[in-house]
C-alpha atoms as a PDB file:
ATOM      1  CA  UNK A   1      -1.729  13.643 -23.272  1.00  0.00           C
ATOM      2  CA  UNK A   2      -3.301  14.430 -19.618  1.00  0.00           C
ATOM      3  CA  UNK A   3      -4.773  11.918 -17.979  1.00  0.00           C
ATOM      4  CA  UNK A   4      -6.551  13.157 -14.542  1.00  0.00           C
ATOM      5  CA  UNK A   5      -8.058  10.609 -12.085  1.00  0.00           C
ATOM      6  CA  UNK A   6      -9.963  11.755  -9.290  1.00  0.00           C
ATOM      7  CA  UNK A   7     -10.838   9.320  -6.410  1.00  0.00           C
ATOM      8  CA  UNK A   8     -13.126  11.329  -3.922  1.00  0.00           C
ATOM      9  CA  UNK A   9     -13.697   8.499  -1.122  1.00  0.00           C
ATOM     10  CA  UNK A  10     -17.023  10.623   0.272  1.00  0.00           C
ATOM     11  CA  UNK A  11     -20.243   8.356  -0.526  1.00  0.00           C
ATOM     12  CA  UNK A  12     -23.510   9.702  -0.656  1.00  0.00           C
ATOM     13  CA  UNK A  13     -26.111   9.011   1.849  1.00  0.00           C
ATOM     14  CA  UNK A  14     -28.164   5.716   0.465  1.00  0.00           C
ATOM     15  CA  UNK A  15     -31.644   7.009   1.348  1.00  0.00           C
ATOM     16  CA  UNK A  16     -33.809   7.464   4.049  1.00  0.00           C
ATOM     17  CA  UNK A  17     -32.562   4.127   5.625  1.00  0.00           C
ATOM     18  CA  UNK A  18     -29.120   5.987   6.382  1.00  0.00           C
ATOM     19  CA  UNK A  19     -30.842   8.693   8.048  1.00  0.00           C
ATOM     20  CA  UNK A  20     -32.640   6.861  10.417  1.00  0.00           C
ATOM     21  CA  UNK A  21     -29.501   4.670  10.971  1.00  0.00           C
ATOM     22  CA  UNK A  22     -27.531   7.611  11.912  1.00  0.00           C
ATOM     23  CA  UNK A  23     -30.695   9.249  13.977  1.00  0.00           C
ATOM     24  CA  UNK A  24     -30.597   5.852  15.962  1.00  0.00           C
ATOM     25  CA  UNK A  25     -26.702   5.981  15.914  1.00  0.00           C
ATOM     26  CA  UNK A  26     -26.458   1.995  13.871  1.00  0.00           C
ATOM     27  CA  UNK A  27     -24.724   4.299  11.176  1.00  0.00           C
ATOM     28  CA  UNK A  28     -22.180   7.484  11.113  1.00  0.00           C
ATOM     29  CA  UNK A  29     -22.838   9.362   8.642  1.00  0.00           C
ATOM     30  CA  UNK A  30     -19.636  11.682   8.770  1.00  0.00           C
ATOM     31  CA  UNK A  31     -17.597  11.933   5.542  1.00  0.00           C
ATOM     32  CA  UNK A  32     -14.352  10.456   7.607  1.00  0.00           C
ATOM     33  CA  UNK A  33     -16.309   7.412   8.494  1.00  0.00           C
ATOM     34  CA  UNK A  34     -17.877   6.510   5.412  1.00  0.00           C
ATOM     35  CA  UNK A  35     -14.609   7.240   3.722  1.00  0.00           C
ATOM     36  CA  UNK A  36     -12.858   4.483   6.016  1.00  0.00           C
ATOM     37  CA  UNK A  37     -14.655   1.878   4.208  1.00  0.00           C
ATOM     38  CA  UNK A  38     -13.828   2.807   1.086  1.00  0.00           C
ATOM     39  CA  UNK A  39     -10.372   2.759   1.855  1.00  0.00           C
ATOM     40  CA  UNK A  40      -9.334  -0.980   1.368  1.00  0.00           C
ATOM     41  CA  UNK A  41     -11.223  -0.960  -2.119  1.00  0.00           C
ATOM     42  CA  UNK A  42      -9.003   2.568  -3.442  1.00  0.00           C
ATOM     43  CA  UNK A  43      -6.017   0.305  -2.164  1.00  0.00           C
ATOM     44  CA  UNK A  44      -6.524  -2.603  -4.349  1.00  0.00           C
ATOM     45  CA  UNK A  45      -7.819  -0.024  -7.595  1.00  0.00           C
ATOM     46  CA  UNK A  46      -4.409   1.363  -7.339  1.00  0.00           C
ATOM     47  CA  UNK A  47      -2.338  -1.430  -7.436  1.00  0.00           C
ATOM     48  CA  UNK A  48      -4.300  -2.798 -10.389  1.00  0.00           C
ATOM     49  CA  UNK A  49      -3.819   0.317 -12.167  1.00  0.00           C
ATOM     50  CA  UNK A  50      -0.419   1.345 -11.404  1.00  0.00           C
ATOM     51  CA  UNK A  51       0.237   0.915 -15.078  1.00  0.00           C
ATOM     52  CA  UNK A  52      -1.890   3.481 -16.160  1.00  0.00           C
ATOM     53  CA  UNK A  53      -0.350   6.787 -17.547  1.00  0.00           C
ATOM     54  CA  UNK A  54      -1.976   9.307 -15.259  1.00  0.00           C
ATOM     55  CA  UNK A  55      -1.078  12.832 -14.980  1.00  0.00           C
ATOM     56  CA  UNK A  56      -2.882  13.747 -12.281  1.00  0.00           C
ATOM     57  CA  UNK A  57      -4.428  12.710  -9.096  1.00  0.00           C
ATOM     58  CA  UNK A  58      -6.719  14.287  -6.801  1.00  0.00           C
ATOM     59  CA  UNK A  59      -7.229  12.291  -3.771  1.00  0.00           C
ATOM     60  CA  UNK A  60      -9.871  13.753  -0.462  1.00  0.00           C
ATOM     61  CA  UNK A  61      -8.896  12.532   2.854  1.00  0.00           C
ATOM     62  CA  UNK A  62      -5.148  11.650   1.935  1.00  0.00           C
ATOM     63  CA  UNK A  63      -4.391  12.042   5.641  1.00  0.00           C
ATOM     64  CA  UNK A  64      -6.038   8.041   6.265  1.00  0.00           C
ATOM     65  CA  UNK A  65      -3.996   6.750   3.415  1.00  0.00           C
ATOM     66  CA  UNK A  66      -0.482   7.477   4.348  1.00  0.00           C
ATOM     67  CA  UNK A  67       0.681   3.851   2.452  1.00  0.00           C
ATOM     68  CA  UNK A  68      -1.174   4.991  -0.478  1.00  0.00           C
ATOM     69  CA  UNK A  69       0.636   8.388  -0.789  1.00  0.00           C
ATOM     70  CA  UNK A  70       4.144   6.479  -0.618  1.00  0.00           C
ATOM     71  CA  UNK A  71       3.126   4.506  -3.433  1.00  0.00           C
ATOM     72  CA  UNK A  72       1.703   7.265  -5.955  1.00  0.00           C
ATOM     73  CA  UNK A  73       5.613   9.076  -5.020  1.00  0.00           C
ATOM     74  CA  UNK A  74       7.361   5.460  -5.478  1.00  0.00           C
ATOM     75  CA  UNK A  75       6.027   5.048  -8.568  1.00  0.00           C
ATOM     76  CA  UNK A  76       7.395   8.564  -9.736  1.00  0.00           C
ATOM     77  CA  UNK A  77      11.116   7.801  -9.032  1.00  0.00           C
ATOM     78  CA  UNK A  78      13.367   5.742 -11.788  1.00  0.00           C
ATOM     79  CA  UNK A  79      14.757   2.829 -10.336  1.00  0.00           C
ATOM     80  CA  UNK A  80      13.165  -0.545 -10.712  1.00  0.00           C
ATOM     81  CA  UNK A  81      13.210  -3.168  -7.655  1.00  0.00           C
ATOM     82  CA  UNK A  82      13.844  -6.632  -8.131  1.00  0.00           C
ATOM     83  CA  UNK A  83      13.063  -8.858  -4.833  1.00  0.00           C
ATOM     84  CA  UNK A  84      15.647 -10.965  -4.485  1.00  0.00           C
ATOM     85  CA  UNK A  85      13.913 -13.389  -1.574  1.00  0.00           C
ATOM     86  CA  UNK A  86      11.009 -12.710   0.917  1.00  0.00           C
ATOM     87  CA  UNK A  87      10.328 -14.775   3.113  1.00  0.00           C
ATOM     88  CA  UNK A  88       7.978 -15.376   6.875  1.00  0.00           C
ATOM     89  CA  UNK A  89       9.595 -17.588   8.729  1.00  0.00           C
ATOM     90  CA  UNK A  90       9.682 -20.964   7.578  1.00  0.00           C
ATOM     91  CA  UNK A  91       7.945 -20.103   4.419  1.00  0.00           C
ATOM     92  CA  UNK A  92       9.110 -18.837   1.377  1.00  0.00           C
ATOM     93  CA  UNK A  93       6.939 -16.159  -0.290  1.00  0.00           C
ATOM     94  CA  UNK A  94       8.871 -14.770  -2.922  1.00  0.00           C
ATOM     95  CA  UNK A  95       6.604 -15.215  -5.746  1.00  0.00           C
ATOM     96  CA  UNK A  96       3.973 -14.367  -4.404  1.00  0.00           C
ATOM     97  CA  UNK A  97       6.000 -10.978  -2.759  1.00  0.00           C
ATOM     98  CA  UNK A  98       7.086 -10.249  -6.700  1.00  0.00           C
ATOM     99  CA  UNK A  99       3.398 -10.430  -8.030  1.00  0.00           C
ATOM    100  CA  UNK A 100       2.539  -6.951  -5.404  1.00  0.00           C
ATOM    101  CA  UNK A 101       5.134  -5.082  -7.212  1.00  0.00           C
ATOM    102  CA  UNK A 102       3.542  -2.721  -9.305  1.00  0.00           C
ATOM    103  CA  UNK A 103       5.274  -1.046 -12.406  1.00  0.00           C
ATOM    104  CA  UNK A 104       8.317  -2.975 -11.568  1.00  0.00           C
ATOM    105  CA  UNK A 105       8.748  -0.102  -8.961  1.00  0.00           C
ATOM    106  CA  UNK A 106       6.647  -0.320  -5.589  1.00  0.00           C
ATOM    107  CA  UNK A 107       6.279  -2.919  -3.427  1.00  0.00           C
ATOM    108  CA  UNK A 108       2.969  -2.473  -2.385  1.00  0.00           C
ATOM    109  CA  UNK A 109       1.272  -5.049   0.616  1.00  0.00           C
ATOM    110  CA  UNK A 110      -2.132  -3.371   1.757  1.00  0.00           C
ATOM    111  CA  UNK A 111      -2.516  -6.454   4.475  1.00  0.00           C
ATOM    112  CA  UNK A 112       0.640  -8.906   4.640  1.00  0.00           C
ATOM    113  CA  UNK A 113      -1.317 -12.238   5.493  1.00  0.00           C
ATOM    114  CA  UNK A 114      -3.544 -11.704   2.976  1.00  0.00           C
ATOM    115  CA  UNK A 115      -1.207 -10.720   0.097  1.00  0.00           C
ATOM    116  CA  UNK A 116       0.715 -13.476   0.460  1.00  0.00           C
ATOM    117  CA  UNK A 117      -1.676 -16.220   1.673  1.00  0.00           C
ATOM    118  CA  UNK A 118      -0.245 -16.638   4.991  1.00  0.00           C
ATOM    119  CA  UNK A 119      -2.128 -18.632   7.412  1.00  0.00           C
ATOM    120  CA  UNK A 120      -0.724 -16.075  10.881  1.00  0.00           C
ATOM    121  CA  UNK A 121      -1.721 -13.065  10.855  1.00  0.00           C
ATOM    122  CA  UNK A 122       1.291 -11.369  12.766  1.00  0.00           C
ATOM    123  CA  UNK A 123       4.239 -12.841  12.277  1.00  0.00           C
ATOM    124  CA  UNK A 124       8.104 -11.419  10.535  1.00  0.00           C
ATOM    125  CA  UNK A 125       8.795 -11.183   7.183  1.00  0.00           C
ATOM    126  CA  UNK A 126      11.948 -10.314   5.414  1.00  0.00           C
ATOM    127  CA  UNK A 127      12.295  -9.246   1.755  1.00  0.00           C
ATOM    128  CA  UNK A 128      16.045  -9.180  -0.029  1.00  0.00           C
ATOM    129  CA  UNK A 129      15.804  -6.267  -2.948  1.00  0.00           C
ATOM    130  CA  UNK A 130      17.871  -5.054  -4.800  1.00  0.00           C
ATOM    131  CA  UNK A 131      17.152  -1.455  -6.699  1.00  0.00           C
ATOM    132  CA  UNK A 132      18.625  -0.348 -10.240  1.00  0.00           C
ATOM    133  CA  UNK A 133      20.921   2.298  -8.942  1.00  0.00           C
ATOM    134  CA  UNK A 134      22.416   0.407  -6.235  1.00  0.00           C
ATOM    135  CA  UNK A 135      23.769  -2.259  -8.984  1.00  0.00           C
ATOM    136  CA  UNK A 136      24.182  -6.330  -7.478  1.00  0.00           C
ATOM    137  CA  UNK A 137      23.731  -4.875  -4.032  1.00  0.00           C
ATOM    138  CA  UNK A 138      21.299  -6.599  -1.988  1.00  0.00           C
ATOM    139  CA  UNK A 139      19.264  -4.880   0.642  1.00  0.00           C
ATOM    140  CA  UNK A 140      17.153  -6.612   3.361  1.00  0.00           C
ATOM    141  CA  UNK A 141      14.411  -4.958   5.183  1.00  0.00           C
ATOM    142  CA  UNK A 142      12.965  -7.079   8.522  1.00  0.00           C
ATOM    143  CA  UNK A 143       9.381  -6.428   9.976  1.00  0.00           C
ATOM    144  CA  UNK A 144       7.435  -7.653  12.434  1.00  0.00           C
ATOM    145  CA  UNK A 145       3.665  -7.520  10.929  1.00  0.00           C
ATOM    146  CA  UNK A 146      -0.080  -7.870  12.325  1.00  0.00           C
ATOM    147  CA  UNK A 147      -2.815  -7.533  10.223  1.00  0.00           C
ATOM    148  CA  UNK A 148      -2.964  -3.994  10.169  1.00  0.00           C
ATOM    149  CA  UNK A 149       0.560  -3.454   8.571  1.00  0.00           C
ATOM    150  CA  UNK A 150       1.106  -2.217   5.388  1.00  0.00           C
ATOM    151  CA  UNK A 151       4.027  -2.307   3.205  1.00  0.00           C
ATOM    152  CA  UNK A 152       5.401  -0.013   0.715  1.00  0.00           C
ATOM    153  CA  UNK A 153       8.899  -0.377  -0.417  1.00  0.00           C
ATOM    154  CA  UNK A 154      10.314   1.380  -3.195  1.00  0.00           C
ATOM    155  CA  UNK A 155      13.606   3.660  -4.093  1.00  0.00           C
ATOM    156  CA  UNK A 156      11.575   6.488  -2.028  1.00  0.00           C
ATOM    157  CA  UNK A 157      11.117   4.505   0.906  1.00  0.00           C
ATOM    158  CA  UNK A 158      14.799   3.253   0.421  1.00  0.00           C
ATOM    159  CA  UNK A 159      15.944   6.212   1.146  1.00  0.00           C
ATOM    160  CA  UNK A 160      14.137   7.341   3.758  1.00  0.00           C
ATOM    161  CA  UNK A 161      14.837   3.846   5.703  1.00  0.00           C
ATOM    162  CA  UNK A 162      18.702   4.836   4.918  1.00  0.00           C
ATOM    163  CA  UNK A 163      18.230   8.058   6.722  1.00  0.00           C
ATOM    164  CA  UNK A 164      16.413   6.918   8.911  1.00  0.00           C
ATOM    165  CA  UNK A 165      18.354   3.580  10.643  1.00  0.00           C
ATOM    166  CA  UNK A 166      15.209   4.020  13.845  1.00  0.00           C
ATOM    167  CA  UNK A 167      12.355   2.819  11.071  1.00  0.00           C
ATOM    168  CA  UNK A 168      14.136  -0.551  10.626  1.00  0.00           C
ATOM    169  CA  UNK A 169      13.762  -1.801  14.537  1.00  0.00           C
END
C-alpha cells in the first residue's frame, strides 16, 4: 500500500485585497513569506498524524522547517523512547513531556512553554530518556529554551548529540 502526502506550504493569493496589500506593501506576497505562516499549523498536522502509514512525503520549502525534517527521519529509525523525567526548574512536566511523543519515537516540542503549559517563556528544561537499544540506561539532555526553541529528540538526534558533545552546551 502507498500512501503519498504532499504538504505544499505556498497559498494562493486571496483576491484583489492581497494585491493591493502588497502594492501598498501591508502584505508580502512572496511564496517564502506566506509559507512562514503556515509553518506552525504543518507543525501541529504532523504530530497529530505521526501515526499514519505514509510512504511518501513531499514537502516545498523544507529549508524553514529544519525541526520538522528531524522528526519525519526520527520517526523512521526503530528504537522507542521512554522519558524517564522532564522537568523546568521547580516544576515537573513529565506527563505532559510524554503526551509530545509521537509514535512512541520522537519527542517533538514545536514551542516549549506552550507544549507544556509553562507560565516563562525562556527558562531550562531537562528530560531523562531512555531509548530501546541502550537498555535501563538513562540519558539526560539540558537546554536552555525561549520561545522560539524547538525540540526534537529521538534515536536520530541521539546520536548526533553523542557525536556531537558541542550541541549539548
Amino acid at each position: 500500500k502507498l500512501l503519498a502526502n504532499q504538504m505544499v506550504m505556498t497559498p494562493g493569493v486571496g483576491g484583489f485585497g492581497d494585491v493591493l496589500g502588497a502594492l501598498v506593501g501591508k502584505v508580502s506576497l512572496r511564496p517564502v513569506s506566506l509559507a512562514s505562516y503556515l509553518i506552525p499549523h504543518l507543525s501541529q498536522f504532523c504530530r497529530e498524524h505521526s501515526d499514519e502509514p505514509w510512504n511518501i512525503i513531499v514537502l516545498d520549502f523544507c529549508d524553514l522547517v529544519p525541526a520538522l525534517l528531524s522528526f519525519w527521519i526520527g520517526i523512521n529509525f526503530l528504537d522507542k523512547l521512554d522519558i524517564v523525567q522532564a522537568s523546568s526548574g521547580t516544576t515537573d512536566v513529565t506527563k505532559l513531556t510524554r503526551k509530545h511523543v509521537c509514535s512512541q519515537k520522537v519527542l517533538y516540542l514545536n514551542n516549549i512553554a506552550h507544549d507544556l503549559n509553562l507560565e516563562n517563556k525562556e527558562g531550562l528544561l531537562k528530560i531523562e530518556y531512555k531509548l530501546t537499544s541502550c537498555g535501563d540506561t538513562i540519558h539526560e539532555l539540558q537546554l536552555e529554551y525561549d520561545e522560539d526553541t524547538q525540540v526534537v529528540l529521538s534515536q536520530y538526534t541521539h546520536i548526533i548529540l553523542k557525536y556531537d558533545s558541542s550541541s549539548l552546551r
